[in-house]
PDB file of N, CA and C in Angstrom:
ATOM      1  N   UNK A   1       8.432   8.597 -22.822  1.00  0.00           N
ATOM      2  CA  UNK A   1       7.116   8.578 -22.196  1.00  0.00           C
ATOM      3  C   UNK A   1       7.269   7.989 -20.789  1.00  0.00           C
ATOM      4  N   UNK A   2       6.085   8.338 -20.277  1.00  0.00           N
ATOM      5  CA  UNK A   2       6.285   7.408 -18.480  1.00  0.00           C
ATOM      6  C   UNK A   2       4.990   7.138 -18.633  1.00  0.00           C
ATOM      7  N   UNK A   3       5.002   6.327 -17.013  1.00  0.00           N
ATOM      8  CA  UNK A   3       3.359   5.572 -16.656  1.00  0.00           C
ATOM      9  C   UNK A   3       2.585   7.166 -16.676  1.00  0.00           C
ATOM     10  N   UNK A   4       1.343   6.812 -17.221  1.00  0.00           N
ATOM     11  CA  UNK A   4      -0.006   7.375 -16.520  1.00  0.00           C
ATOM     12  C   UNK A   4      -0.284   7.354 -15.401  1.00  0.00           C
ATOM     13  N   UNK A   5      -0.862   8.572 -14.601  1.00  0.00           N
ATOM     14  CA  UNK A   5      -0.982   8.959 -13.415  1.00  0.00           C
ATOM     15  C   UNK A   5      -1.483   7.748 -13.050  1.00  0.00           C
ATOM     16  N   UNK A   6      -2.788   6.794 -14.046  1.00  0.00           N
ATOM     17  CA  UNK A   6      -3.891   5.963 -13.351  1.00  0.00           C
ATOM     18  C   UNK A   6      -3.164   4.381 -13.112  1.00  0.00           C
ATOM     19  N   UNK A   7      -1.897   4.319 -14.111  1.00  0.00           N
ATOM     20  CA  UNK A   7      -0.967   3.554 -13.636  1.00  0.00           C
ATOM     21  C   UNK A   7      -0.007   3.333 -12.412  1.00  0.00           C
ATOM     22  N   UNK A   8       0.224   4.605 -12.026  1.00  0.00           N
ATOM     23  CA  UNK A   8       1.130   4.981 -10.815  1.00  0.00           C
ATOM     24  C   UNK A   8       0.179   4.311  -9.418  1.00  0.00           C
ATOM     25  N   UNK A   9      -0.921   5.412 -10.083  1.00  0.00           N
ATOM     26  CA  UNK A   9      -1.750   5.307  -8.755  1.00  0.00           C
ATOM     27  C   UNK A   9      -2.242   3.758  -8.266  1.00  0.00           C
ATOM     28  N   UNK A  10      -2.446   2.945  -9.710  1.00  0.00           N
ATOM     29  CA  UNK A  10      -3.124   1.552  -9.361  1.00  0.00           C
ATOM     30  C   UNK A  10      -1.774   0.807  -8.356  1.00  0.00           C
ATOM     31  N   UNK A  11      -0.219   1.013  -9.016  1.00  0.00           N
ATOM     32  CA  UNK A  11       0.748   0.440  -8.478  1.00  0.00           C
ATOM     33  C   UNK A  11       0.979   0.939  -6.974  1.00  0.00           C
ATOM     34  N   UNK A  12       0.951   2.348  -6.701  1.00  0.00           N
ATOM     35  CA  UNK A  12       0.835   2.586  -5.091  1.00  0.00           C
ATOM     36  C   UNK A  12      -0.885   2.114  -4.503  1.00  0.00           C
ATOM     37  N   UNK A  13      -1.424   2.151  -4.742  1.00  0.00           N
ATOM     38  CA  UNK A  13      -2.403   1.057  -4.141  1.00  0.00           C
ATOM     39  C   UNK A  13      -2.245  -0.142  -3.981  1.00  0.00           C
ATOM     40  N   UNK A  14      -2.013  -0.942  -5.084  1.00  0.00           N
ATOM     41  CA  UNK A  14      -1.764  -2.451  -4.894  1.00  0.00           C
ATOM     42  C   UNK A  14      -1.043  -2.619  -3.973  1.00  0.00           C
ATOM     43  N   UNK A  15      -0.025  -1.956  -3.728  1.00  0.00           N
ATOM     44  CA  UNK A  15       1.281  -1.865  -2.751  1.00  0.00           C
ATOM     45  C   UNK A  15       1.135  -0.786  -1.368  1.00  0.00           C
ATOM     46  N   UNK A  16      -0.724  -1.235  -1.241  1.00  0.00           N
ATOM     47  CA  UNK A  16      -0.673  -0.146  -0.196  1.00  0.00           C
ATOM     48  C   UNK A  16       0.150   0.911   0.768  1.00  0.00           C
ATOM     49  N   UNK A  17       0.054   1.546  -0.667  1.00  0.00           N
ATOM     50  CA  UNK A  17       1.004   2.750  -0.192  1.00  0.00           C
ATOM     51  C   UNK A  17       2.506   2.339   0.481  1.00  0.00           C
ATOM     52  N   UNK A  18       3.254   1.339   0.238  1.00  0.00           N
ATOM     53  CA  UNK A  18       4.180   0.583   0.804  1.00  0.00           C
ATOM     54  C   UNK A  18       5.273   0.154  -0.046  1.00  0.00           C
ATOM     55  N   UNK A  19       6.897   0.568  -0.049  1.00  0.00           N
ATOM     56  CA  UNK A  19       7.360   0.155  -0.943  1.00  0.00           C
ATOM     57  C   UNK A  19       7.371  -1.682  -0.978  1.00  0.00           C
ATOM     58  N   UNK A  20       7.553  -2.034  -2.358  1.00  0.00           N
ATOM     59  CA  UNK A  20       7.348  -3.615  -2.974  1.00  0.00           C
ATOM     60  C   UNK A  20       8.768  -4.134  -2.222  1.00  0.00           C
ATOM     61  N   UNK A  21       9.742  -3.396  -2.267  1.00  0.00           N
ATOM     62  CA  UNK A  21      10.822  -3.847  -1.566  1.00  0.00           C
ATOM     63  C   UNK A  21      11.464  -4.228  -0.458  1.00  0.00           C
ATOM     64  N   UNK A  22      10.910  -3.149   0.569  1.00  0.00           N
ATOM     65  CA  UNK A  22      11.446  -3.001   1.590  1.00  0.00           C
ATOM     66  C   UNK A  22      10.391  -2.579   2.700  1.00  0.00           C
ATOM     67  N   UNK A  23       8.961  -2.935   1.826  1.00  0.00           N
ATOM     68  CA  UNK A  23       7.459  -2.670   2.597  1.00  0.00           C
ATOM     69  C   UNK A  23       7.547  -1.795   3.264  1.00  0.00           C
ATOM     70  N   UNK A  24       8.593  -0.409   3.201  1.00  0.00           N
ATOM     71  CA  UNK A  24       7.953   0.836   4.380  1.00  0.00           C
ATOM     72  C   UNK A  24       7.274   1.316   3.657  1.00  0.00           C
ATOM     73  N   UNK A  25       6.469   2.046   4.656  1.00  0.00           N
ATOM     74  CA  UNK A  25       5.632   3.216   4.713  1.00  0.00           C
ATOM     75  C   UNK A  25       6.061   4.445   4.234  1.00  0.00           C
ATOM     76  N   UNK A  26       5.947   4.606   2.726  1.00  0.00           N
ATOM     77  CA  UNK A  26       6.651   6.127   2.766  1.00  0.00           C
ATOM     78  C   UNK A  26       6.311   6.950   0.948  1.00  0.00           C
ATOM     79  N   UNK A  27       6.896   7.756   0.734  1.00  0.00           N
ATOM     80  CA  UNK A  27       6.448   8.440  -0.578  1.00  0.00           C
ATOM     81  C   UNK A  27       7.185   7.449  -1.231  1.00  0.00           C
ATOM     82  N   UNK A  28       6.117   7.093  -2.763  1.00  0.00           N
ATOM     83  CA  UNK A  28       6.972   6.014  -3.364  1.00  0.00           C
ATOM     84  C   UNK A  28       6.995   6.923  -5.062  1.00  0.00           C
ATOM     85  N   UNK A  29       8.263   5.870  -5.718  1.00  0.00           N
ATOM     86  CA  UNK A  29       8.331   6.324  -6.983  1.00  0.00           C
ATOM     87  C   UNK A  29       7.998   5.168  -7.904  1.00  0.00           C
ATOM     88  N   UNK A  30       7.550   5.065  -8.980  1.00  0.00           N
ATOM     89  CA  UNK A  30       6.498   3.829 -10.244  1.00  0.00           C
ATOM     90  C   UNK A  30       7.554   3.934 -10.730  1.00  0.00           C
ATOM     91  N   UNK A  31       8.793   2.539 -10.861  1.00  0.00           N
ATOM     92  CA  UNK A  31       9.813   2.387 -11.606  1.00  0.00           C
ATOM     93  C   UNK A  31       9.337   1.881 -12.922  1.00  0.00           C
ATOM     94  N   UNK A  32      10.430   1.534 -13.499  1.00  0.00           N
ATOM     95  CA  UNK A  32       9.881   0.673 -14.854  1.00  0.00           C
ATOM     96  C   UNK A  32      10.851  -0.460 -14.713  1.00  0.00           C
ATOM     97  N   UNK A  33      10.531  -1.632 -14.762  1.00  0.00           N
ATOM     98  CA  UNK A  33      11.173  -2.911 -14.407  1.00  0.00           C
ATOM     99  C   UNK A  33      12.219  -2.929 -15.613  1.00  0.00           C
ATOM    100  N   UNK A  34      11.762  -3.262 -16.220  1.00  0.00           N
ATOM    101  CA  UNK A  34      12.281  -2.985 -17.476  1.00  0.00           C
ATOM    102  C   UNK A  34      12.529  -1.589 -18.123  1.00  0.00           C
ATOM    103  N   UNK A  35      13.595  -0.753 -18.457  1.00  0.00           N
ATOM    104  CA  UNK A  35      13.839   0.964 -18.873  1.00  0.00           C
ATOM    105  C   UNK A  35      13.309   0.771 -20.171  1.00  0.00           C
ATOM    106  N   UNK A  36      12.778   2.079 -19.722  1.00  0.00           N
ATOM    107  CA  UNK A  36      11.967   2.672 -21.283  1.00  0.00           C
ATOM    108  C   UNK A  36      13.507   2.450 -22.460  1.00  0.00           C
ATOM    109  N   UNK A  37      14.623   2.760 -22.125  1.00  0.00           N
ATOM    110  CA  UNK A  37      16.045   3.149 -22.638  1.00  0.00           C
ATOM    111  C   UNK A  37      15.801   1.817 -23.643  1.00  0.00           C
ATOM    112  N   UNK A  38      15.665   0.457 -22.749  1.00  0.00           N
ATOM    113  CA  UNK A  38      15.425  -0.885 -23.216  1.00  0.00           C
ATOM    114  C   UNK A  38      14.265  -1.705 -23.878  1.00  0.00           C
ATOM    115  N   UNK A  39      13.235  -0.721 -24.052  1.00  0.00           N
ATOM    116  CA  UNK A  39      11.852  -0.695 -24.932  1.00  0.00           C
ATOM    117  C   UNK A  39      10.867  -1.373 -23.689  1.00  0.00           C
ATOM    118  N   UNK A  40      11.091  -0.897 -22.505  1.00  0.00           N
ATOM    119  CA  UNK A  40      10.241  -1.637 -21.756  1.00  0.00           C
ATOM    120  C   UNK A  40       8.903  -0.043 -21.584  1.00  0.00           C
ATOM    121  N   UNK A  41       7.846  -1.087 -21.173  1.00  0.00           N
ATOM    122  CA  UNK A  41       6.673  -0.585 -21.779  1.00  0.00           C
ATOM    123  C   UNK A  41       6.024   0.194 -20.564  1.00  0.00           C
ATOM    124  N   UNK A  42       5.410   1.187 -20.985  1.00  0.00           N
ATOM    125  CA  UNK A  42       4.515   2.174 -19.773  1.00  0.00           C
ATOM    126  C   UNK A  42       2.791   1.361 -19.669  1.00  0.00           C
ATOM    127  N   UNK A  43       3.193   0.062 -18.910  1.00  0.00           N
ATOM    128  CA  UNK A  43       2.246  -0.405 -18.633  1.00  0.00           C
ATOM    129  C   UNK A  43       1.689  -0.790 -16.962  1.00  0.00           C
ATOM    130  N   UNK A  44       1.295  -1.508 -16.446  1.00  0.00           N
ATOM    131  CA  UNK A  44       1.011  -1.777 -15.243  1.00  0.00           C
ATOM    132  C   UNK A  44       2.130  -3.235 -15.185  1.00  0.00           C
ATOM    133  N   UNK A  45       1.874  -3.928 -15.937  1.00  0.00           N
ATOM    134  CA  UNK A  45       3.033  -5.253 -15.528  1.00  0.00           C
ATOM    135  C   UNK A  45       4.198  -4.658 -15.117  1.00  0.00           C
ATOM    136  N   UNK A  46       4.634  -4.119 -16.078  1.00  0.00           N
ATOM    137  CA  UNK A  46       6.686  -3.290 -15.963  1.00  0.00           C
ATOM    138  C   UNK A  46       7.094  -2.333 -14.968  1.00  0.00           C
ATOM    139  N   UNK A  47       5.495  -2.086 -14.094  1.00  0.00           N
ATOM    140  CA  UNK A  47       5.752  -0.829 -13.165  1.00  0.00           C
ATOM    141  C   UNK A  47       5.645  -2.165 -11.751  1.00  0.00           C
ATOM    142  N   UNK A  48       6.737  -1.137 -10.368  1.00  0.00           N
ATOM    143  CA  UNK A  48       6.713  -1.388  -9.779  1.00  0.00           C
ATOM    144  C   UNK A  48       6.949  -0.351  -8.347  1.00  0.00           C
ATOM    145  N   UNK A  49       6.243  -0.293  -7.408  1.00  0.00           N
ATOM    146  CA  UNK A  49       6.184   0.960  -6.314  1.00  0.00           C
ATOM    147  C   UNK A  49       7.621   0.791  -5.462  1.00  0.00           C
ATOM    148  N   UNK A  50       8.321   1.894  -5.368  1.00  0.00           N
ATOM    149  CA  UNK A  50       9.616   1.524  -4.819  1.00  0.00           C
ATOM    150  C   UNK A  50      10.090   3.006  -4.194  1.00  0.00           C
ATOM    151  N   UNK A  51      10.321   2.918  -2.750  1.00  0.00           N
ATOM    152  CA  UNK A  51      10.709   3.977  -1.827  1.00  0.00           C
ATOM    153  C   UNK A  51      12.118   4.603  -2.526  1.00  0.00           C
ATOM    154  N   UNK A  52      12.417   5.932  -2.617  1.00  0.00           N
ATOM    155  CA  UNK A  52      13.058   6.091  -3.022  1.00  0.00           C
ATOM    156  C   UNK A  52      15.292   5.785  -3.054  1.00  0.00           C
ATOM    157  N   UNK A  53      14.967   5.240  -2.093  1.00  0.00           N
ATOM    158  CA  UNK A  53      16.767   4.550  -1.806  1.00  0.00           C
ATOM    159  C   UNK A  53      16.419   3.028  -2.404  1.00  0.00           C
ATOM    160  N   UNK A  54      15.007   2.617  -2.458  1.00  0.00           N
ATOM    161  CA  UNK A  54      15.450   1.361  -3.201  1.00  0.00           C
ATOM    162  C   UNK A  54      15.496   1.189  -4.959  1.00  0.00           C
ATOM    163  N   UNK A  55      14.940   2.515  -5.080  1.00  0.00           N
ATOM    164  CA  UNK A  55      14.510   2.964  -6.687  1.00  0.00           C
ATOM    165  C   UNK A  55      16.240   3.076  -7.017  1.00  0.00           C
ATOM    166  N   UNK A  56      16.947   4.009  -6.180  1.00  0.00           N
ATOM    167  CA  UNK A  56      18.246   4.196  -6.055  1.00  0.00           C
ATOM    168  C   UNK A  56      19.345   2.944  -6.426  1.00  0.00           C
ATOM    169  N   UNK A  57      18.646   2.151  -5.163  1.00  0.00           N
ATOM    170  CA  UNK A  57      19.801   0.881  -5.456  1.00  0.00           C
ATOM    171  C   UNK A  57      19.536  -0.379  -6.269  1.00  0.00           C
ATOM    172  N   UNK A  58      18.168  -0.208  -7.063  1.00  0.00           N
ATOM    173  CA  UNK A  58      17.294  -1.304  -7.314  1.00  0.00           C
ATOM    174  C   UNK A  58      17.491  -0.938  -9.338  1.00  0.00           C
ATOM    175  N   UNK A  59      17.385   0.418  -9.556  1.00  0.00           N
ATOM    176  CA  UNK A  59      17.012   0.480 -10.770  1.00  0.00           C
ATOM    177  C   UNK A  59      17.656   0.458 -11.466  1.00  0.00           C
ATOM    178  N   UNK A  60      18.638   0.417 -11.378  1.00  0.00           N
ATOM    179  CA  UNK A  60      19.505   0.064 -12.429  1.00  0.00           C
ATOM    180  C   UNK A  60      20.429  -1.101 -12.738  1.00  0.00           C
ATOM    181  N   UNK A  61      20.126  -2.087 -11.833  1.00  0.00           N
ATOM    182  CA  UNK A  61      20.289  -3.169 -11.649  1.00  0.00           C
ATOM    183  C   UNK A  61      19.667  -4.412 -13.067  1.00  0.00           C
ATOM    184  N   UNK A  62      20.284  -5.064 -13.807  1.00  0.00           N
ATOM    185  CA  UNK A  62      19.414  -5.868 -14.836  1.00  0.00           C
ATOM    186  C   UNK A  62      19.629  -7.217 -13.755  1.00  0.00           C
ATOM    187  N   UNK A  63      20.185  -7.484 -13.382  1.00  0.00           N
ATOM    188  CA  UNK A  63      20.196  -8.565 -12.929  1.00  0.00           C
ATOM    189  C   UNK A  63      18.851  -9.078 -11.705  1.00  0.00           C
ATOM    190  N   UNK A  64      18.167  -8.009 -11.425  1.00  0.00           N
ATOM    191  CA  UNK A  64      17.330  -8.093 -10.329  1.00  0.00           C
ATOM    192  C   UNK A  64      16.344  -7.718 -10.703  1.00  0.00           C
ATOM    193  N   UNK A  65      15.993  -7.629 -12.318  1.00  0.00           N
ATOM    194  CA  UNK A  65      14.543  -7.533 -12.684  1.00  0.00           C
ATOM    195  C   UNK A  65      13.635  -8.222 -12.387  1.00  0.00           C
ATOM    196  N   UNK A  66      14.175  -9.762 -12.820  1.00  0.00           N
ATOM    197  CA  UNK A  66      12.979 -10.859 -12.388  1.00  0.00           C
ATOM    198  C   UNK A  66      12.541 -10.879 -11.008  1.00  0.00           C
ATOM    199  N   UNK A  67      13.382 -10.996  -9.858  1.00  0.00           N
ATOM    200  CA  UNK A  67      13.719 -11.150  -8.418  1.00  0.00           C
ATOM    201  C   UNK A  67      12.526  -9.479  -7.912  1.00  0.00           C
ATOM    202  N   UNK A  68      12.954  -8.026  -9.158  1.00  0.00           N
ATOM    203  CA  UNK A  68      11.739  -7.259  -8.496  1.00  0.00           C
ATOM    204  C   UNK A  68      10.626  -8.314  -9.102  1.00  0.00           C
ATOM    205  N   UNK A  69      10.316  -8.049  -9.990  1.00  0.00           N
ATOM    206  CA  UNK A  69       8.636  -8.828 -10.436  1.00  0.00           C
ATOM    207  C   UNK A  69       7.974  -9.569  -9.318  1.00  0.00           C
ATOM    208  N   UNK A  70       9.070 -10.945  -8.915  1.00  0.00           N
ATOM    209  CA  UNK A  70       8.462 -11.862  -8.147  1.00  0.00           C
ATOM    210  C   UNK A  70       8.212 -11.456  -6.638  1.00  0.00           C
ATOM    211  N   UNK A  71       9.127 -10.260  -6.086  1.00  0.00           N
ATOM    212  CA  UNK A  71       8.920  -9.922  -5.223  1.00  0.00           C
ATOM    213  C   UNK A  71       7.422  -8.842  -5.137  1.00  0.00           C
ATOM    214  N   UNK A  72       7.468  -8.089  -6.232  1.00  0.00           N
ATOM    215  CA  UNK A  72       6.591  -7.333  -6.396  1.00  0.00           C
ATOM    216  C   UNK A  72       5.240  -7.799  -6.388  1.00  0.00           C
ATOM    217  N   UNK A  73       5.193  -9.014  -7.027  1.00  0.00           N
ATOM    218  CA  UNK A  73       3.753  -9.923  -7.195  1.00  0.00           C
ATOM    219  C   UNK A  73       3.464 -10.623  -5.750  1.00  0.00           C
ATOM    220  N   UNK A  74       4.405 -11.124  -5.138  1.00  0.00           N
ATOM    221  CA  UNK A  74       4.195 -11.626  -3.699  1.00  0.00           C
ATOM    222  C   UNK A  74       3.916 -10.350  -3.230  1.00  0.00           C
ATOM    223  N   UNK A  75       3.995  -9.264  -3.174  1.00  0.00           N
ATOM    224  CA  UNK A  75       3.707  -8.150  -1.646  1.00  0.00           C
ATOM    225  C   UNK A  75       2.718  -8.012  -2.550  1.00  0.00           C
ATOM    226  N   UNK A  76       1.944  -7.814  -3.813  1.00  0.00           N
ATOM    227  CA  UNK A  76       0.506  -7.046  -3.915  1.00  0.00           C
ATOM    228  C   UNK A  76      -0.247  -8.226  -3.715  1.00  0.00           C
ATOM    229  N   UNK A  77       0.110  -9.794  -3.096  1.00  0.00           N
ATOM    230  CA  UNK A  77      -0.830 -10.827  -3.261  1.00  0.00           C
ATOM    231  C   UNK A  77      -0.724 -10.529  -1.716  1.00  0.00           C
ATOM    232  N   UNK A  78       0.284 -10.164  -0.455  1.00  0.00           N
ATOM    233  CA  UNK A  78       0.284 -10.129   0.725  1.00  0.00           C
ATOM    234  C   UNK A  78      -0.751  -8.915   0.922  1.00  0.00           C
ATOM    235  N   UNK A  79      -0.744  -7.602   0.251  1.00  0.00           N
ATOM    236  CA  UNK A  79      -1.217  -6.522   0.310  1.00  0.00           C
ATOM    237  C   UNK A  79      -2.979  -6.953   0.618  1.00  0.00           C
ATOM    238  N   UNK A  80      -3.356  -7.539  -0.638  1.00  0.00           N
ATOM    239  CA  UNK A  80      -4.802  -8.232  -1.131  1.00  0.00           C
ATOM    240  C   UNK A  80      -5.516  -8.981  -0.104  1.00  0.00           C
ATOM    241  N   UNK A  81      -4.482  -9.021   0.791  1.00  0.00           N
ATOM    242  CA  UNK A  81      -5.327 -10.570   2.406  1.00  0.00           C
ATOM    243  C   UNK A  81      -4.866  -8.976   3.113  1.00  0.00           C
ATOM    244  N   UNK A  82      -4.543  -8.318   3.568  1.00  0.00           N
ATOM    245  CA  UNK A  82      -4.809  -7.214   4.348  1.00  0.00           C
ATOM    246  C   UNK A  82      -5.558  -6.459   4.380  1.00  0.00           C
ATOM    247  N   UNK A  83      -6.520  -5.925   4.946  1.00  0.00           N
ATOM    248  CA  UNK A  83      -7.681  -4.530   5.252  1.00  0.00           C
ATOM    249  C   UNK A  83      -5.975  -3.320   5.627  1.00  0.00           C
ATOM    250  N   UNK A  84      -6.600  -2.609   4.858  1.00  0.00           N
ATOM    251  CA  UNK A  84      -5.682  -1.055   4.572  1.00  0.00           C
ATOM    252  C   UNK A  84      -5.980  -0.474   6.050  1.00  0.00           C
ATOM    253  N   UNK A  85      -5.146  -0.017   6.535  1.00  0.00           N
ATOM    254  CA  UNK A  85      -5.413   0.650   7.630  1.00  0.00           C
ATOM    255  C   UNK A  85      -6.349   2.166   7.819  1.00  0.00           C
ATOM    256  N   UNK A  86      -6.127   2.696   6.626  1.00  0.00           N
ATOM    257  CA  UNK A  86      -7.167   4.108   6.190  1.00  0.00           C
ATOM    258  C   UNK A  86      -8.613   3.442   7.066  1.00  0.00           C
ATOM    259  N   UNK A  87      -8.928   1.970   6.070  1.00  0.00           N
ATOM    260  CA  UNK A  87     -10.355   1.010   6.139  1.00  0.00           C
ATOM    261  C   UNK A  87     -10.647   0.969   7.458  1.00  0.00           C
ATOM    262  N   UNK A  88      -9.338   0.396   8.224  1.00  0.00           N
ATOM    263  CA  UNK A  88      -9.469   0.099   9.765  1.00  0.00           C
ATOM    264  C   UNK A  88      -9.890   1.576  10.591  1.00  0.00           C
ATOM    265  N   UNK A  89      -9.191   2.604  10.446  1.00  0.00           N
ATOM    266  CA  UNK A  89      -9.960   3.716  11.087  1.00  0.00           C
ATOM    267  C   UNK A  89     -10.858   4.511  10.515  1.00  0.00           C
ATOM    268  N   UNK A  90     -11.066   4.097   9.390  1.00  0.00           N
ATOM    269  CA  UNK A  90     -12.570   4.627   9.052  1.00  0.00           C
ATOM    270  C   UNK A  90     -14.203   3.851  10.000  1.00  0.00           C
ATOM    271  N   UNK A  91     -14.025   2.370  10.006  1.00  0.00           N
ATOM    272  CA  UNK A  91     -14.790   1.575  10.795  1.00  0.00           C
ATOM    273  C   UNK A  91     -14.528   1.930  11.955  1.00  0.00           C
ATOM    274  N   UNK A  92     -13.641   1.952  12.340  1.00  0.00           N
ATOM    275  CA  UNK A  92     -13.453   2.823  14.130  1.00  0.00           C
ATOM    276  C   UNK A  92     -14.077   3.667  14.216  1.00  0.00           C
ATOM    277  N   UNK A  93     -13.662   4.607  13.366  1.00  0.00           N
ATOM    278  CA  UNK A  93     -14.884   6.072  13.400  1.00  0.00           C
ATOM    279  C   UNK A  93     -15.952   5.694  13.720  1.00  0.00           C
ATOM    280  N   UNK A  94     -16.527   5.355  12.381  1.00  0.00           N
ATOM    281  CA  UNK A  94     -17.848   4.500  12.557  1.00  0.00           C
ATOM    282  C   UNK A  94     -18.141   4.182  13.723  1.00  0.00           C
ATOM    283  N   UNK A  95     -17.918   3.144  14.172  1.00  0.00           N
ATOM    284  CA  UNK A  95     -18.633   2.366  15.415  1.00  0.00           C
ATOM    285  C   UNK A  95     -18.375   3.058  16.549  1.00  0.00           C
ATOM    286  N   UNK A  96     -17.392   4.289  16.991  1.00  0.00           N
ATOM    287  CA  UNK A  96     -17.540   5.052  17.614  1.00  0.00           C
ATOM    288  C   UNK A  96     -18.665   6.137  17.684  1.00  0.00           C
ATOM    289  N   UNK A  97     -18.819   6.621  16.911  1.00  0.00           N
ATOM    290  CA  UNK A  97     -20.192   7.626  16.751  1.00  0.00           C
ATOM    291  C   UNK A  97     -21.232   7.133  16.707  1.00  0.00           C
ATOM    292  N   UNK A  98     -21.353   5.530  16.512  1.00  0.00           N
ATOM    293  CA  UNK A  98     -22.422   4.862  16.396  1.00  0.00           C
ATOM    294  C   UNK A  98     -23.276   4.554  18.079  1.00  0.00           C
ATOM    295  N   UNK A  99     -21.461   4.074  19.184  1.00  0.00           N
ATOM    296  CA  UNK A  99     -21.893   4.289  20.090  1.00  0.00           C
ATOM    297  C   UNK A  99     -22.212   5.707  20.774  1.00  0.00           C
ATOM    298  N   UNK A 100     -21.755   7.138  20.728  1.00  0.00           N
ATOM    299  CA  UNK A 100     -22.004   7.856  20.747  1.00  0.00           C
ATOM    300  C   UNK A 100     -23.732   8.437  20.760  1.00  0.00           C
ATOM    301  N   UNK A 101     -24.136   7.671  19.551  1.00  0.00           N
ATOM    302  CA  UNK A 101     -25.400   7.739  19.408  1.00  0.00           C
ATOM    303  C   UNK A 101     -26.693   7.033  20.401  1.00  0.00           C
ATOM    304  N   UNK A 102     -26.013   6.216  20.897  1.00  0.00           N
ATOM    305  CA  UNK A 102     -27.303   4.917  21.633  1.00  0.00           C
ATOM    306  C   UNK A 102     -25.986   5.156  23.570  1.00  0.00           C
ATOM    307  N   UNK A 103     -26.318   6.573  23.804  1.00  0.00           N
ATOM    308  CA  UNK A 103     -25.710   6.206  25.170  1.00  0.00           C
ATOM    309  C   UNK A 103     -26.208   4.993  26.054  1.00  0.00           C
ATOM    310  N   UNK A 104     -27.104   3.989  26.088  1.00  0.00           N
ATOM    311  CA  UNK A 104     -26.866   3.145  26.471  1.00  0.00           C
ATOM    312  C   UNK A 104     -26.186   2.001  26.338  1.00  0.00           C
ATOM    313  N   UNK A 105     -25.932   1.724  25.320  1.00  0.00           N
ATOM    314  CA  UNK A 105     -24.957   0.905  24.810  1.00  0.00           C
ATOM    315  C   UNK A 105     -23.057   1.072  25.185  1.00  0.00           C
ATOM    316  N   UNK A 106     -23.219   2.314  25.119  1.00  0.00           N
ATOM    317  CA  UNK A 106     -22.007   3.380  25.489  1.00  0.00           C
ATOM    318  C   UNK A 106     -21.969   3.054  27.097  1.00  0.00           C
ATOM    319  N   UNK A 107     -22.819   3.520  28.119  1.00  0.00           N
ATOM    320  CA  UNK A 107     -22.488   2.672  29.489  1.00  0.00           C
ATOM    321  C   UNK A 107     -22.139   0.856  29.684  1.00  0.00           C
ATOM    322  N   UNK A 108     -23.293   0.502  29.174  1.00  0.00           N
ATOM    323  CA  UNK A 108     -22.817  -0.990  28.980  1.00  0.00           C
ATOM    324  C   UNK A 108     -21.484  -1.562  28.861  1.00  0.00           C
ATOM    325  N   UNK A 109     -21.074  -0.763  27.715  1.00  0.00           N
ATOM    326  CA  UNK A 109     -19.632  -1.097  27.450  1.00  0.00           C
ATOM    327  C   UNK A 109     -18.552   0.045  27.771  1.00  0.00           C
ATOM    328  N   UNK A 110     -18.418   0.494  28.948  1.00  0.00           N
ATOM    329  CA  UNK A 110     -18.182   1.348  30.004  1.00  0.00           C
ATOM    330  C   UNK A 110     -18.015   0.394  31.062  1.00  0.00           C
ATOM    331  N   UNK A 111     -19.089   0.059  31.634  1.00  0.00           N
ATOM    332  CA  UNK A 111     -19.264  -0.829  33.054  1.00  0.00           C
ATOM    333  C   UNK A 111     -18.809  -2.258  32.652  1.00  0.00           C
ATOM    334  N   UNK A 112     -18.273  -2.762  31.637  1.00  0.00           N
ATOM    335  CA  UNK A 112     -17.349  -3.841  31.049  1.00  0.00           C
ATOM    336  C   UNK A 112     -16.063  -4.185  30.784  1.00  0.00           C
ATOM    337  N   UNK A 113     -15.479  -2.481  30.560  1.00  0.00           N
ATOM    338  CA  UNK A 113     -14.011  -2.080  30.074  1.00  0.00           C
ATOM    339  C   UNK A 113     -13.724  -1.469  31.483  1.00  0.00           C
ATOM    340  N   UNK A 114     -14.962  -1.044  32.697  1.00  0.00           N
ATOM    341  CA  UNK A 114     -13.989  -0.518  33.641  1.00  0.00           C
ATOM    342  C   UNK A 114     -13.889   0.770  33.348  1.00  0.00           C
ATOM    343  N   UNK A 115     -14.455   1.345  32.405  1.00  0.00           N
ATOM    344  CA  UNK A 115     -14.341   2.453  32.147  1.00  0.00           C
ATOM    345  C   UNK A 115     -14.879   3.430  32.720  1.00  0.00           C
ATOM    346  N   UNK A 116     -14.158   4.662  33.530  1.00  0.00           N
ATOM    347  CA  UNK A 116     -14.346   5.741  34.384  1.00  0.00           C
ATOM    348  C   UNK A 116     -15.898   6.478  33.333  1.00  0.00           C
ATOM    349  N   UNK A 117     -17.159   6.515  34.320  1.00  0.00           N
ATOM    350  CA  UNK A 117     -18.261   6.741  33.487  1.00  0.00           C
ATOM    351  C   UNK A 117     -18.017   8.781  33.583  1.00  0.00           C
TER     352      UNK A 117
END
């Protein structure tokens, strides 16, 4: 058996979209900390988001189970004090069209930034 999609998905979120390891930005794979081979469980604890060269050099490793966990739990507690960047340019949007809407406000802050009207 493997994780559930709604498992995968909670672990690449927590880990905004970011491997737990090596925090890039990139397509990730839901390891199992523990191998199914070894009765470890298709749950959310045992899963962890991991870019694929670290899934590579990481998973089969027993000795670096605990070391993922603790690392894994520190980046979704670092993740949790961050606004997601999706969030950040969605509010940009926002407050762009917002000024868009009230062209006076839009000169104001034009004739402030210097900005060619």
């Amino acid at each position: 058996m493997s994780f559930s999609e709604s498992i995968k998905k909670e672990a690449r979120r927590k880990a905004n979209y970011r491997c737990c390891w090596c925090e890039e930005l990139t397509i990730l794979h839901v390891h199992h900390i523990i191998p199914e081979a070894e009765e470890g469980e298709d749950v959310f604890d045992n899963a962890i988001a991991l870019c694929p060269t670290d899934h590579t050099l990481l998973g089969s490793n027993p000795d670096l189970r605990k070391y993922m966990k603790e690392k894994r739990d520190w980046w979704y507690e670092k993740c949790a004090q961050q606004i997601p960047h999706y969030l950040i340019e969605q509010e940009v949007e926002r407050q762009i069209s917002k000024l868009h809407e009230n062209p006076q406000k839009l000169k104001i802050l034009k004739e402030n930034t210097g900005e060619p009207r």
